[in-house]
Structure formats: structure tokens, C-alpha cells
PDB file of N, CA and C in Angstrom:
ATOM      1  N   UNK A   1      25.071  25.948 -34.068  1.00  0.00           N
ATOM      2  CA  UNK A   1      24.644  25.790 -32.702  1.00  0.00           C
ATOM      3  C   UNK A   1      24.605  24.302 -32.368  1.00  0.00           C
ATOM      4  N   UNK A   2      25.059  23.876 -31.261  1.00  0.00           N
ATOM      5  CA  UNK A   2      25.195  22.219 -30.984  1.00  0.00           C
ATOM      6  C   UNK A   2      24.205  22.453 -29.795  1.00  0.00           C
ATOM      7  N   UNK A   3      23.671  21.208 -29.888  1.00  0.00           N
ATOM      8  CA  UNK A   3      22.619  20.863 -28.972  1.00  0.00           C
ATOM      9  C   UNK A   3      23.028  19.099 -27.896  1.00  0.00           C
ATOM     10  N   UNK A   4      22.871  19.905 -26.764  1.00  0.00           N
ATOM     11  CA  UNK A   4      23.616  18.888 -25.836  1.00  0.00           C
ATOM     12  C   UNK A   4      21.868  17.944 -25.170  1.00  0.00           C
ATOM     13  N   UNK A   5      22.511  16.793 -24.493  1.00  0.00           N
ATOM     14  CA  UNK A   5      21.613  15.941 -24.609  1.00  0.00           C
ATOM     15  C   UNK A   5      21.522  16.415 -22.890  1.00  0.00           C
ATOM     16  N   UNK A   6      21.948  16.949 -21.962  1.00  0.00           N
ATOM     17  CA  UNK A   6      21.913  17.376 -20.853  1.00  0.00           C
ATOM     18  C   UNK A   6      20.242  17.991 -20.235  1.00  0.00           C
ATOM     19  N   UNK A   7      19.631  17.646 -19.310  1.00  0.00           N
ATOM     20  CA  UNK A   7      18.184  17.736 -18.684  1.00  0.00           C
ATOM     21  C   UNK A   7      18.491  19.268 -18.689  1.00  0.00           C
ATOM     22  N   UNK A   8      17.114  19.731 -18.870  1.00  0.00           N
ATOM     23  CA  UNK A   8      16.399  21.410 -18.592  1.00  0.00           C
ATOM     24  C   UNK A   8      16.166  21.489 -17.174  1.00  0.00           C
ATOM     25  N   UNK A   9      16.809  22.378 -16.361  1.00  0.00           N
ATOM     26  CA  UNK A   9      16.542  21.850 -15.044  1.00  0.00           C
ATOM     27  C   UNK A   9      15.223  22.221 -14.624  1.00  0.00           C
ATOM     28  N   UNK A  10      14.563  21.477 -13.880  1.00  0.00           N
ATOM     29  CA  UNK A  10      13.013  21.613 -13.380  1.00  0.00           C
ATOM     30  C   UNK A  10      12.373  20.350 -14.487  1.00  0.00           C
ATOM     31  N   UNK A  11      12.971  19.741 -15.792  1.00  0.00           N
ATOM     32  CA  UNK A  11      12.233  19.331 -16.060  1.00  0.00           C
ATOM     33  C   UNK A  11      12.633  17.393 -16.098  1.00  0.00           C
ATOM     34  N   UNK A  12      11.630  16.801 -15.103  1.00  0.00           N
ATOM     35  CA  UNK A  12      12.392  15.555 -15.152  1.00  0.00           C
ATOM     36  C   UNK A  12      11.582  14.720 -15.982  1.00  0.00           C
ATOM     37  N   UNK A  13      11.749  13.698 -16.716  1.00  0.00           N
ATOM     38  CA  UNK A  13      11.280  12.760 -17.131  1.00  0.00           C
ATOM     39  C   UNK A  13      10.963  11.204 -16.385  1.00  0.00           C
ATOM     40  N   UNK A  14       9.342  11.432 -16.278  1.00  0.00           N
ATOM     41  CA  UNK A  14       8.847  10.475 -14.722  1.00  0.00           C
ATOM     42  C   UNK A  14       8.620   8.970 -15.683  1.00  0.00           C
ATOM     43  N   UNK A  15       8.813   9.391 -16.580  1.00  0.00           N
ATOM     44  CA  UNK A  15       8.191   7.867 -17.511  1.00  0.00           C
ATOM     45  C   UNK A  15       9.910   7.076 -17.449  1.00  0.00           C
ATOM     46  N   UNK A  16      10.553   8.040 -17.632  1.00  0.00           N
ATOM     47  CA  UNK A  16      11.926   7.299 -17.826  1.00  0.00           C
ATOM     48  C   UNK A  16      12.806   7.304 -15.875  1.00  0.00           C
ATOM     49  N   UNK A  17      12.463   7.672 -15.423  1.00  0.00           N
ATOM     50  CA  UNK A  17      12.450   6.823 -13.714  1.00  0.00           C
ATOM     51  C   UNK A  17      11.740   6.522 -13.266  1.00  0.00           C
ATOM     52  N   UNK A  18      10.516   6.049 -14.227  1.00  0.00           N
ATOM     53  CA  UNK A  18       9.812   4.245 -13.483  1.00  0.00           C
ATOM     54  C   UNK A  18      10.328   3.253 -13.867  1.00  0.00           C
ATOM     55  N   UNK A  19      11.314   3.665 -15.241  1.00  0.00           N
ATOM     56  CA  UNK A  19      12.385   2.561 -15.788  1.00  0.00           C
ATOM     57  C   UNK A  19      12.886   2.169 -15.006  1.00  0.00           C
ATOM     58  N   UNK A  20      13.163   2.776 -14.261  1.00  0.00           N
ATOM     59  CA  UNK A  20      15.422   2.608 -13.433  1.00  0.00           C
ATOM     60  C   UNK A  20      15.086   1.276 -12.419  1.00  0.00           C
ATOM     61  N   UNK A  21      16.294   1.128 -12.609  1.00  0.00           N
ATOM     62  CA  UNK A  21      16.319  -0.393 -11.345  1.00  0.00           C
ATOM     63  C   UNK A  21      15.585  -0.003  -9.719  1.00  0.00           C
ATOM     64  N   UNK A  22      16.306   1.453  -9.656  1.00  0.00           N
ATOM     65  CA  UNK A  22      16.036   1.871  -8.260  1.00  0.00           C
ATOM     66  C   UNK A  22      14.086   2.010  -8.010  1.00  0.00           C
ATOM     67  N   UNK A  23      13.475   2.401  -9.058  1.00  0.00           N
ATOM     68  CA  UNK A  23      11.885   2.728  -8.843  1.00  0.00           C
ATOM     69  C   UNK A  23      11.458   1.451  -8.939  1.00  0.00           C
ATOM     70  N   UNK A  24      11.931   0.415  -9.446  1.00  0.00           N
ATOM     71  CA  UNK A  24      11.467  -0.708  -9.658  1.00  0.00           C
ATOM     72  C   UNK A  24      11.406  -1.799  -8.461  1.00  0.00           C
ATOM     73  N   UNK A  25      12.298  -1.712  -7.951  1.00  0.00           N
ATOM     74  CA  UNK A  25      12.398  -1.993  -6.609  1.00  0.00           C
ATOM     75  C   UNK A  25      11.687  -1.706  -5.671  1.00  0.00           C
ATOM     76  N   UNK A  26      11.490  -0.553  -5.501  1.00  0.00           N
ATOM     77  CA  UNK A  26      10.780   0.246  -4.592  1.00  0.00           C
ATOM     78  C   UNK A  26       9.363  -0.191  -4.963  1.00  0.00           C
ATOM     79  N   UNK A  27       9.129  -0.322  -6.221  1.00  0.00           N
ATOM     80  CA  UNK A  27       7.810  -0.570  -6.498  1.00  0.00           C
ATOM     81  C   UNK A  27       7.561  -2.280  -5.920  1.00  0.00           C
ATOM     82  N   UNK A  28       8.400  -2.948  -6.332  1.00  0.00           N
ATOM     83  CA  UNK A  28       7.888  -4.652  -5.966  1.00  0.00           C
ATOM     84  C   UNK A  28       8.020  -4.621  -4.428  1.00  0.00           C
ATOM     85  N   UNK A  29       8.758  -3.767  -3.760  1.00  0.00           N
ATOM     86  CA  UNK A  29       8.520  -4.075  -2.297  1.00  0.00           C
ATOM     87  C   UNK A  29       7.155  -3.361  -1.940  1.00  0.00           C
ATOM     88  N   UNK A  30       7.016  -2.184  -2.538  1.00  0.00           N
ATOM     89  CA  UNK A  30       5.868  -1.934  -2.296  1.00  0.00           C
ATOM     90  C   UNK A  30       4.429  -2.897  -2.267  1.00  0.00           C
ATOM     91  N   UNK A  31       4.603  -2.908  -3.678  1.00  0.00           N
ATOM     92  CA  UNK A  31       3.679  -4.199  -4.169  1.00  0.00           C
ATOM     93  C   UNK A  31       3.354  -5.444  -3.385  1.00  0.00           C
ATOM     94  N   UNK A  32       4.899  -5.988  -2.518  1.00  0.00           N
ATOM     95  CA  UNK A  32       4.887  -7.275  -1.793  1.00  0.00           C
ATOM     96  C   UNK A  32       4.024  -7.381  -0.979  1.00  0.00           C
ATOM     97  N   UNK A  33       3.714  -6.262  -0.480  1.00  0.00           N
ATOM     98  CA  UNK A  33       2.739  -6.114   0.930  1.00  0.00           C
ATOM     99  C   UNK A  33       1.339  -5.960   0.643  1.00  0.00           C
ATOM    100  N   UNK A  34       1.254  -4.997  -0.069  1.00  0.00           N
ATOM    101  CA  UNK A  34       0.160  -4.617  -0.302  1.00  0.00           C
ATOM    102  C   UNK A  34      -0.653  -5.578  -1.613  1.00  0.00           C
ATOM    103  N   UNK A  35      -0.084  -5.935  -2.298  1.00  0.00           N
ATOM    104  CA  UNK A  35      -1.619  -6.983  -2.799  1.00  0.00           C
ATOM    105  C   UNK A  35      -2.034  -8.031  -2.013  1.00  0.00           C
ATOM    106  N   UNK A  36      -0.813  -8.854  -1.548  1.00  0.00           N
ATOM    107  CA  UNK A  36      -1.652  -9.413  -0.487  1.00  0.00           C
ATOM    108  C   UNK A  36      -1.998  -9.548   0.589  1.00  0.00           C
ATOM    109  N   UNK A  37      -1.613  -8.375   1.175  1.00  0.00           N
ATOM    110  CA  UNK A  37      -2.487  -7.554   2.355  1.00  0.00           C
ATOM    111  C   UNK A  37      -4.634  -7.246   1.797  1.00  0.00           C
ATOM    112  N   UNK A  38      -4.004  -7.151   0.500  1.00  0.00           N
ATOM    113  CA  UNK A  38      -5.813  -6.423   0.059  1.00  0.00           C
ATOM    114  C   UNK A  38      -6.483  -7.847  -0.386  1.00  0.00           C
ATOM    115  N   UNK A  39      -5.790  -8.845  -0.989  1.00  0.00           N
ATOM    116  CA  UNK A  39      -6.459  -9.771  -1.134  1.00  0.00           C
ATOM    117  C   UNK A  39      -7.182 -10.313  -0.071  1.00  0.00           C
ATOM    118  N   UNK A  40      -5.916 -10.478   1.513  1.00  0.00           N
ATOM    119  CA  UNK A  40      -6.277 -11.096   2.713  1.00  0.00           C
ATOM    120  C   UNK A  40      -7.880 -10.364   2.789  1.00  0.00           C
ATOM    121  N   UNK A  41      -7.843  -9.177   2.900  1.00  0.00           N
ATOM    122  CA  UNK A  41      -9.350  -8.241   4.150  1.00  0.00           C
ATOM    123  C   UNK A  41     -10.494  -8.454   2.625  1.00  0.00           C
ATOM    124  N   UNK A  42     -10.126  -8.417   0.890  1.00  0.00           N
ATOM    125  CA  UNK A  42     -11.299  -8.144   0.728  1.00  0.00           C
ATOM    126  C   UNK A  42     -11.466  -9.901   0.629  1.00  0.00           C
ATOM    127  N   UNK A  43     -11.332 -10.850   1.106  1.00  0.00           N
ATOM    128  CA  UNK A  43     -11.361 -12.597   0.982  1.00  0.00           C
ATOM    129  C   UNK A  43     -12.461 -12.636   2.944  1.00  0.00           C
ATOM    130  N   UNK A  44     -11.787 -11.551   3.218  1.00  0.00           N
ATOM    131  CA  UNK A  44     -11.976 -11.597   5.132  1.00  0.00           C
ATOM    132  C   UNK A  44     -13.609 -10.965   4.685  1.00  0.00           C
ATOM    133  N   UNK A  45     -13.571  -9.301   3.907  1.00  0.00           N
ATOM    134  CA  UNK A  45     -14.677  -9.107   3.842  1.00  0.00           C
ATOM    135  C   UNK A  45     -15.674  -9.701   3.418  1.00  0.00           C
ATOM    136  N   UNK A  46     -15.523 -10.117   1.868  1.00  0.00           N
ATOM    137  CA  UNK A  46     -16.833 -10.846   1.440  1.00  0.00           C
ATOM    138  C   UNK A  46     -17.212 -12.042   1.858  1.00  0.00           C
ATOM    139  N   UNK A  47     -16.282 -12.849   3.144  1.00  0.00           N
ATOM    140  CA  UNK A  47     -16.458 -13.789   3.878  1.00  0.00           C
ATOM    141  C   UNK A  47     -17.838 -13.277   4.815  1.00  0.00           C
ATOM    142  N   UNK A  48     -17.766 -12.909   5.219  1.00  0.00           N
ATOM    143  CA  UNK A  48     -18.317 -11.877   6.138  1.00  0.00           C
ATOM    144  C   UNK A  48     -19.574 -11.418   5.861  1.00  0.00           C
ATOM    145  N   UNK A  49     -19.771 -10.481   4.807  1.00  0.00           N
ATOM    146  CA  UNK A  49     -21.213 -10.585   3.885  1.00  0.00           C
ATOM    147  C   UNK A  49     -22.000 -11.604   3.444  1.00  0.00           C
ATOM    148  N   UNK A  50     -20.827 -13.200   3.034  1.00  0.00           N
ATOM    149  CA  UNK A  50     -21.819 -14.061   2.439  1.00  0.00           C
ATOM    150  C   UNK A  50     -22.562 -14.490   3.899  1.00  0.00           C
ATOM    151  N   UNK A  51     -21.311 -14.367   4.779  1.00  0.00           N
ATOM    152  CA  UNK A  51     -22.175 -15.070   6.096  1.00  0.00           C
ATOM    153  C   UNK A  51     -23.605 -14.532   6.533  1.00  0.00           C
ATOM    154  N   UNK A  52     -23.563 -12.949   6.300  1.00  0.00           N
ATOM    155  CA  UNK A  52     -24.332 -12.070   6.915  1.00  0.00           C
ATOM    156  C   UNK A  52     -25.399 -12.666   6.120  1.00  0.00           C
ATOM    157  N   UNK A  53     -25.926 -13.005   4.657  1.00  0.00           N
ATOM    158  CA  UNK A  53     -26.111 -13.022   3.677  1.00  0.00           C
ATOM    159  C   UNK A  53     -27.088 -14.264   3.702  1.00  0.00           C
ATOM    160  N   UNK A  54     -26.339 -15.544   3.939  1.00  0.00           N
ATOM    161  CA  UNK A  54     -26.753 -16.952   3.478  1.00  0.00           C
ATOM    162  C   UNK A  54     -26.441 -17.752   4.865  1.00  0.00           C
ATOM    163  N   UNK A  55     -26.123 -17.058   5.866  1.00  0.00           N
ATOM    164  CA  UNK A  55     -26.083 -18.054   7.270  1.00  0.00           C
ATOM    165  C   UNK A  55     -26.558 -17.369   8.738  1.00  0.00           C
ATOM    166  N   UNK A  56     -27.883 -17.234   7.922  1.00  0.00           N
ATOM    167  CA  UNK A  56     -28.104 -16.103   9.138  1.00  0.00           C
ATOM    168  C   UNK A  56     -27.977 -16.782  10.603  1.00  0.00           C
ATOM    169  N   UNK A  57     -28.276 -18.187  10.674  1.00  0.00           N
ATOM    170  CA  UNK A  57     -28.205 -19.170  11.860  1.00  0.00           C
ATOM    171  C   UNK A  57     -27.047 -18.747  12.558  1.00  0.00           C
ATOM    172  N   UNK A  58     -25.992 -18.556  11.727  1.00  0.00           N
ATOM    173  CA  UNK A  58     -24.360 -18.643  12.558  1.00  0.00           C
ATOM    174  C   UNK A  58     -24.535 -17.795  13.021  1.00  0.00           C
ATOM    175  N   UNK A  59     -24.666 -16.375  12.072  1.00  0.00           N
ATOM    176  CA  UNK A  59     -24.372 -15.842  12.313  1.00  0.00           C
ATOM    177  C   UNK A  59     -25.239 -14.642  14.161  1.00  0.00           C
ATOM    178  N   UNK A  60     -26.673 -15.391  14.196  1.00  0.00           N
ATOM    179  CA  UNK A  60     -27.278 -14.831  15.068  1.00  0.00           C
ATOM    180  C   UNK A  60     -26.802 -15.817  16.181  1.00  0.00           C
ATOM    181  N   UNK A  61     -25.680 -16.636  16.462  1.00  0.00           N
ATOM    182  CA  UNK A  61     -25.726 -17.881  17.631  1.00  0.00           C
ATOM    183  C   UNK A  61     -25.138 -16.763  18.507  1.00  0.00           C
ATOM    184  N   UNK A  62     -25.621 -16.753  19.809  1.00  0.00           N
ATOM    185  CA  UNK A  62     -25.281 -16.085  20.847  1.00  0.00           C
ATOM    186  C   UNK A  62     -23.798 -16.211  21.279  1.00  0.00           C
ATOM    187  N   UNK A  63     -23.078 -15.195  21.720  1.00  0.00           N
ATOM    188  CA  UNK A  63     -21.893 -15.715  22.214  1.00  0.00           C
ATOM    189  C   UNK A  63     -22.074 -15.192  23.765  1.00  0.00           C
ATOM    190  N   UNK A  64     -22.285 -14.051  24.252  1.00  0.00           N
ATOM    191  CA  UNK A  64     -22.916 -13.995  25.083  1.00  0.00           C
ATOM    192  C   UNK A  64     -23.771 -12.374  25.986  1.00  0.00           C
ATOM    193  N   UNK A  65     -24.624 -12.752  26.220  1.00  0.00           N
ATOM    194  CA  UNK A  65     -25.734 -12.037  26.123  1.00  0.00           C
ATOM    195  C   UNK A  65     -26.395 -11.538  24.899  1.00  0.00           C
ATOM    196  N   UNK A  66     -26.530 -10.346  24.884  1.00  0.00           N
ATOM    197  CA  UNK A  66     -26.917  -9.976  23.664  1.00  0.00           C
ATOM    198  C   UNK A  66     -25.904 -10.178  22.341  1.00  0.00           C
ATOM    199  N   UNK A  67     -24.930  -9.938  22.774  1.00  0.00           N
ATOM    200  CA  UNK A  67     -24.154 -10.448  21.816  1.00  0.00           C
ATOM    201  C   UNK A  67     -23.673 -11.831  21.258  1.00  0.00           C
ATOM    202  N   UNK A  68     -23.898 -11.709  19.397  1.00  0.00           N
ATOM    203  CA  UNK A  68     -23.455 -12.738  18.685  1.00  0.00           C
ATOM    204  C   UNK A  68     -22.275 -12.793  18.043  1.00  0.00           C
ATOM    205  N   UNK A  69     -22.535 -14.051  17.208  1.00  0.00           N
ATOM    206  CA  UNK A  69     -21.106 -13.548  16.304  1.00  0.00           C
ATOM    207  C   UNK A  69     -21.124 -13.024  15.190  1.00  0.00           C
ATOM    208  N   UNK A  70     -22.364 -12.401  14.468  1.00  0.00           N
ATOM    209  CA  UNK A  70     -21.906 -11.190  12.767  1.00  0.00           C
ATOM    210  C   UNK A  70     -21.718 -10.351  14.017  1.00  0.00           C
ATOM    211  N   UNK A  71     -22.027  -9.563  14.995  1.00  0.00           N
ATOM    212  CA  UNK A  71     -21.741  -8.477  15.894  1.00  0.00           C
ATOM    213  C   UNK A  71     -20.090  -8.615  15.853  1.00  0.00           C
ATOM    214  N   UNK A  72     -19.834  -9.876  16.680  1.00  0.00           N
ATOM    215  CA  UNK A  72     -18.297  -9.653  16.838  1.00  0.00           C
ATOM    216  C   UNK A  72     -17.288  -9.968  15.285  1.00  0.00           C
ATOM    217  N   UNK A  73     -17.938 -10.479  14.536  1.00  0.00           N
ATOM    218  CA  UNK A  73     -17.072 -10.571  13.221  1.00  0.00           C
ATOM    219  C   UNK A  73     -16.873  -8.905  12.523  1.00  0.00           C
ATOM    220  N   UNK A  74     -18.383  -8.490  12.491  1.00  0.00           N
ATOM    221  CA  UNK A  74     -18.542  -6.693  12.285  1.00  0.00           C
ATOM    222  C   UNK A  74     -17.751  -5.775  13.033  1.00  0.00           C
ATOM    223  N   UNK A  75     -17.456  -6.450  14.227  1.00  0.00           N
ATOM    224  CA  UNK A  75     -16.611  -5.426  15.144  1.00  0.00           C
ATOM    225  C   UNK A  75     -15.242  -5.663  14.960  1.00  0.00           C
ATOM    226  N   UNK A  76     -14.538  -7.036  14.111  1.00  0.00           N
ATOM    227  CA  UNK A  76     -13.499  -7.781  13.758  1.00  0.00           C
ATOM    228  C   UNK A  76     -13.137  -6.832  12.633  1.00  0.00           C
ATOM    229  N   UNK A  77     -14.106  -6.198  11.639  1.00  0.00           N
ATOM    230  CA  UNK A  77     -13.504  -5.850  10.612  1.00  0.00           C
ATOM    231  C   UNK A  77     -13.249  -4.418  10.790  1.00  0.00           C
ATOM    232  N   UNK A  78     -13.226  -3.597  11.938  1.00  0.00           N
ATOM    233  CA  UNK A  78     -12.586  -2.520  12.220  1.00  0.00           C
ATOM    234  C   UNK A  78     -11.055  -2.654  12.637  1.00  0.00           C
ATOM    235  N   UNK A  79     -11.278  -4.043  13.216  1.00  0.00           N
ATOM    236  CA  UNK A  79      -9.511  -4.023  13.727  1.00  0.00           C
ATOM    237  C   UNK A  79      -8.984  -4.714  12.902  1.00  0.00           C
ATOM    238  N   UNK A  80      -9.498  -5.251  12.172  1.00  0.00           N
ATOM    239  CA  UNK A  80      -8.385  -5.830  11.052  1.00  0.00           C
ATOM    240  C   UNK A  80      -8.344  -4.367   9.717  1.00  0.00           C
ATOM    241  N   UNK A  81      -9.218  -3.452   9.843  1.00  0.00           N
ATOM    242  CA  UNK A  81      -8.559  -2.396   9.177  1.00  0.00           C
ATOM    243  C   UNK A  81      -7.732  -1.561   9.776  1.00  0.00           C
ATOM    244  N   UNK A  82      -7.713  -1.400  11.262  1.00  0.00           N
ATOM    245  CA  UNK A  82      -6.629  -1.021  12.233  1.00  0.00           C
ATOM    246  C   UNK A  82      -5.656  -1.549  11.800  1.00  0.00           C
ATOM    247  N   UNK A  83      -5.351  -2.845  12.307  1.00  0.00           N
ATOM    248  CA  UNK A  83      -4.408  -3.933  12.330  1.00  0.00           C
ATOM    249  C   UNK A  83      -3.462  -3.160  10.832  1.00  0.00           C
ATOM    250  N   UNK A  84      -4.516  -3.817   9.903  1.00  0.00           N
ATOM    251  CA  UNK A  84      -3.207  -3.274   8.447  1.00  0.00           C
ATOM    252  C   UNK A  84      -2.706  -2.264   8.215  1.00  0.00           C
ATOM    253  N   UNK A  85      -3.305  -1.324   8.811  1.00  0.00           N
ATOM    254  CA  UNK A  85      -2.664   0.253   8.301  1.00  0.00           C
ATOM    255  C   UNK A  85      -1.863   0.084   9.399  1.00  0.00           C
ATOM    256  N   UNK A  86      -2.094  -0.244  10.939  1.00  0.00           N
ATOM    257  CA  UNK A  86      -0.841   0.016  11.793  1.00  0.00           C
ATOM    258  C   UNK A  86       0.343  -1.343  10.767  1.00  0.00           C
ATOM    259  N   UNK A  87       0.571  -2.449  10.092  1.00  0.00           N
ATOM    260  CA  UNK A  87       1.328  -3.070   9.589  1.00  0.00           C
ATOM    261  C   UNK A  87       1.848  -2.443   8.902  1.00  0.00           C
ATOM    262  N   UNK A  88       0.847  -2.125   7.527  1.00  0.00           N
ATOM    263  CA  UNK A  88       2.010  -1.290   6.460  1.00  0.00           C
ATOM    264  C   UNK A  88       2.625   0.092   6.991  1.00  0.00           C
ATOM    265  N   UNK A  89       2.011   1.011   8.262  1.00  0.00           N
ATOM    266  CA  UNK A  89       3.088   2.334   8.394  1.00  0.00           C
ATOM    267  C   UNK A  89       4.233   1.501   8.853  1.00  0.00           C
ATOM    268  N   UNK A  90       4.218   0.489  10.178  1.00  0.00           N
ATOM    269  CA  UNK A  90       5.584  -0.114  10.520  1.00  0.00           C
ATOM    270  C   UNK A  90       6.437  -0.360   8.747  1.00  0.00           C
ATOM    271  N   UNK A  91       5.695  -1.310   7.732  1.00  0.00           N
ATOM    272  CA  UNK A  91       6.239  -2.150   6.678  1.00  0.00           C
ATOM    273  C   UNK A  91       7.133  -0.804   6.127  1.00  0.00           C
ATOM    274  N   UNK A  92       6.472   0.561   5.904  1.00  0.00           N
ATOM    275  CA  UNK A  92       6.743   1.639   5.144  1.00  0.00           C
ATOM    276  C   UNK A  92       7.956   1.971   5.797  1.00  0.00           C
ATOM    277  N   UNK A  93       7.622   2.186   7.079  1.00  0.00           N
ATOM    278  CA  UNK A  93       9.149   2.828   7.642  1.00  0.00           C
ATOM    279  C   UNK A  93       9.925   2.178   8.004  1.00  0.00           C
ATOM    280  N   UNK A  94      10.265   0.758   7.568  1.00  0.00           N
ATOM    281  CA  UNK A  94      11.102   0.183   7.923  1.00  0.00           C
ATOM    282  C   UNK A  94      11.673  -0.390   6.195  1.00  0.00           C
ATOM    283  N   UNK A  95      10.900  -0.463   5.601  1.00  0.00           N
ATOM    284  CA  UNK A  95      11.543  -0.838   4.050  1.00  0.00           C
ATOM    285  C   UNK A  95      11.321  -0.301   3.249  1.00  0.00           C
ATOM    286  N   UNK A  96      10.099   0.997   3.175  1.00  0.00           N
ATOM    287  CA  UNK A  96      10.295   1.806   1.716  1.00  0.00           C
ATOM    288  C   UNK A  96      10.633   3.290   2.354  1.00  0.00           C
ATOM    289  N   UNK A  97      10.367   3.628   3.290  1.00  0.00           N
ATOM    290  CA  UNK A  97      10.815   5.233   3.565  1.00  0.00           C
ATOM    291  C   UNK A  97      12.614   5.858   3.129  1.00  0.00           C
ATOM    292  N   UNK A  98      13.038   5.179   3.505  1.00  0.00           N
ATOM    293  CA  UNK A  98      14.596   4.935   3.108  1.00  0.00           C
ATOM    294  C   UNK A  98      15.081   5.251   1.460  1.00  0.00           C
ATOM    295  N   UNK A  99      14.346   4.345   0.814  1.00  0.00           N
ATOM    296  CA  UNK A  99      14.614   4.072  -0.582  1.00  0.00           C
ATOM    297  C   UNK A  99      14.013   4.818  -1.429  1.00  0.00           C
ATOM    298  N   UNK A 100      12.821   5.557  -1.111  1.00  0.00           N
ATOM    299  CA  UNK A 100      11.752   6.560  -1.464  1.00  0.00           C
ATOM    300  C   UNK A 100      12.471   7.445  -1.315  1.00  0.00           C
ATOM    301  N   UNK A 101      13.005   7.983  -0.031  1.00  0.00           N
ATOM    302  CA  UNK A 101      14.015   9.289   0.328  1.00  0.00           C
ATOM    303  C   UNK A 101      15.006   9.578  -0.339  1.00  0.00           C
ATOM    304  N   UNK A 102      15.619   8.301  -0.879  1.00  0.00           N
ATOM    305  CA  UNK A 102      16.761   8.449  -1.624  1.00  0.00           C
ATOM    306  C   UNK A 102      16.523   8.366  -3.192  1.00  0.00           C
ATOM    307  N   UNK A 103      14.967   8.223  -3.795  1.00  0.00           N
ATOM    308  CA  UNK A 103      14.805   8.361  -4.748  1.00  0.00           C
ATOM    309  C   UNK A 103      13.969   9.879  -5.297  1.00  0.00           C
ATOM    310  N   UNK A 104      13.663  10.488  -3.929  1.00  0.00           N
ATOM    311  CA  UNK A 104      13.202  11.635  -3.975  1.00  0.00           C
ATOM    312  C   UNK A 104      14.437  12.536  -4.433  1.00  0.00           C
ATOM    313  N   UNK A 105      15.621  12.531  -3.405  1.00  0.00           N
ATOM    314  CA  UNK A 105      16.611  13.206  -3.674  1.00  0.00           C
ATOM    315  C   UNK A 105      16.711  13.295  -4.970  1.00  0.00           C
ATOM    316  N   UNK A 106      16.759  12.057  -5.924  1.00  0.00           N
ATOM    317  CA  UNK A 106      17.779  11.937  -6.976  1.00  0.00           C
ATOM    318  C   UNK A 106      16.924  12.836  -8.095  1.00  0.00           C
ATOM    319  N   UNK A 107      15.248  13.081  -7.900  1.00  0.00           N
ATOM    320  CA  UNK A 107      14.529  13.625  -8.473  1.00  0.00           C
ATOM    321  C   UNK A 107      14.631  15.213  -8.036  1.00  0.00           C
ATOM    322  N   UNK A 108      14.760  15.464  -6.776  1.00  0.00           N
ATOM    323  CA  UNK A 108      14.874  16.789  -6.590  1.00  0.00           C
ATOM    324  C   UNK A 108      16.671  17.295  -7.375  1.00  0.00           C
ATOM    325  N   UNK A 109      17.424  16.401  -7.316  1.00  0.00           N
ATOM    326  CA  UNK A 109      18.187  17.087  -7.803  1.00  0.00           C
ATOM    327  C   UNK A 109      18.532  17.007  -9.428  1.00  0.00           C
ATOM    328  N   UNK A 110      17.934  16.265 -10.126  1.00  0.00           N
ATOM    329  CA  UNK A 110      17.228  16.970 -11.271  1.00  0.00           C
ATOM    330  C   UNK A 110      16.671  18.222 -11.702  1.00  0.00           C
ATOM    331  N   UNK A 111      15.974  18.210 -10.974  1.00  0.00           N
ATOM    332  CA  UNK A 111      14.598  19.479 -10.752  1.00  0.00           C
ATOM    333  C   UNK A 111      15.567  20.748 -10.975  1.00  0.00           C
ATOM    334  N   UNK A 112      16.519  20.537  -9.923  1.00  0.00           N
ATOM    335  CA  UNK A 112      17.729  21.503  -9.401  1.00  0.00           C
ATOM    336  C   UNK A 112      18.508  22.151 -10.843  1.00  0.00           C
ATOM    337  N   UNK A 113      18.389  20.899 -11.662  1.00  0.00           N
ATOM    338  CA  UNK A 113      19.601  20.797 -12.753  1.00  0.00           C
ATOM    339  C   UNK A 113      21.189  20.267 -12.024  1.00  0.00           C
ATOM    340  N   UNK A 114      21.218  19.389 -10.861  1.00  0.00           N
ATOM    341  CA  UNK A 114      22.202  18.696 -10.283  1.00  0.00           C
ATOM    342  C   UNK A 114      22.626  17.670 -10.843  1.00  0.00           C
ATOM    343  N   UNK A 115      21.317  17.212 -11.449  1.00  0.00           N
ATOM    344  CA  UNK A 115      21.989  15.546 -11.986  1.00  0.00           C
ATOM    345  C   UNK A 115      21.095  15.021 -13.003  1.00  0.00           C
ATOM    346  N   UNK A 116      21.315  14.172 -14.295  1.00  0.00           N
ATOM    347  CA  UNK A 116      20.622  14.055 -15.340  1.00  0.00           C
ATOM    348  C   UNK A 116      19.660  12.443 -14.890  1.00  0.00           C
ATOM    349  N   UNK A 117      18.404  12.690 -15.711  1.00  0.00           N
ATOM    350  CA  UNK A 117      17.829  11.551 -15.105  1.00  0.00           C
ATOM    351  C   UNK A 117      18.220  10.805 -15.782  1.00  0.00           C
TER     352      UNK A 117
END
């Protein structure tokens, strides 16, 4: 009986296409955005806390009427979590949806028994 080196279909090997050039890619563009997207908000956040924290002066100076500025910095850090998620869906569908799609395929047709990983 000879035994061929050919994939079981349904069964893909995910450790050996995080190897491939193509996941790797996909991964550093991924990556590009997003660490320092998270560095930016949590550098923005704990900015923000120390202020709340150790400057209470600033932070209670009127800007106007009742309102100061931890109010409007607190109200800052809703739209800068807006802000990034509306960035990365644009970032996603414009540079990883594509390459993801076409790396989905290559996995579904594995799965299939179409093509060896």
C-alpha cells in the first residue's frame, strides 16, 4: 500500500498557513495599524486619568459654563473610540478584506480537497 503525501479533505493545517508568505502579509498589514492605533488611545487614555488624577486644577478650569475640560477630554474619549473603529473598518476594507478573501478561498478549497495546503 503507498501512502501519498496529498491533504484529507476537510482537514487543513492552520499552523502551516501562518507560515506562507500570503498570511504573513496579511498579518503585518494588519499589525501596521493596529499597534499603533492602540498605543496612540491607551498613551491618550492614561493621559487623561493622570490628569483626572494629579491635576485636578486643569482639569476643573471652566471652558464654559458649567462645563470644563476633564468633561470635554471625557467626552473626547468617546470619539476618539468612534474615530478608530470608523479608521480601521475604512483601513480593513480597503487593505485587508481583499487579501483575507483570497486567503479564505485558498482555505476553503482545501477543506473541499481542491488544493493542498
Amino acid at each position: 500500500m503507498q501512502e501519498t503525501e496529498t491533504a484529507t479533505p476537510g482537514v487543513v493545517d492552520y499552523v502551516k498557513i501562518q507560515q506562507t508568505p500570503k498570511f504573513q502579509a496579511l498579518r503585518k498589514k494588519q499589525r501596521s495599524f493596529v499597534f499603533p492605533m492602540a498605543i496612540f488611545f491607551l498613551v491618550w487614555y492614561f493621559a487623561f486619568v493622570l490628569l483626572g488624577a494629579f491635576a485636578h486644577d486643569f482639569m476643573a478650569t471652566p471652558v464654559f459654563g458649567n462645563i470644563n475640560v476633564g468633561l470635554l477630554l471625557g467626552l473626547m474619549q468617546f470619539v476618539t473610540t468612534f474615530a478608530i473603529t470608523m479608521w480601521y473598518v475604512r483601513f480593513a476594507n480597503r487593505s485587508l478584506d481583499e487579501d483575507a478573501a483570497e486567503l479564505r478561498g485558498d482555505l476553503e478549497a482545501i477543506e473541499r480537497g481542491e488544493a493542498q495546503a
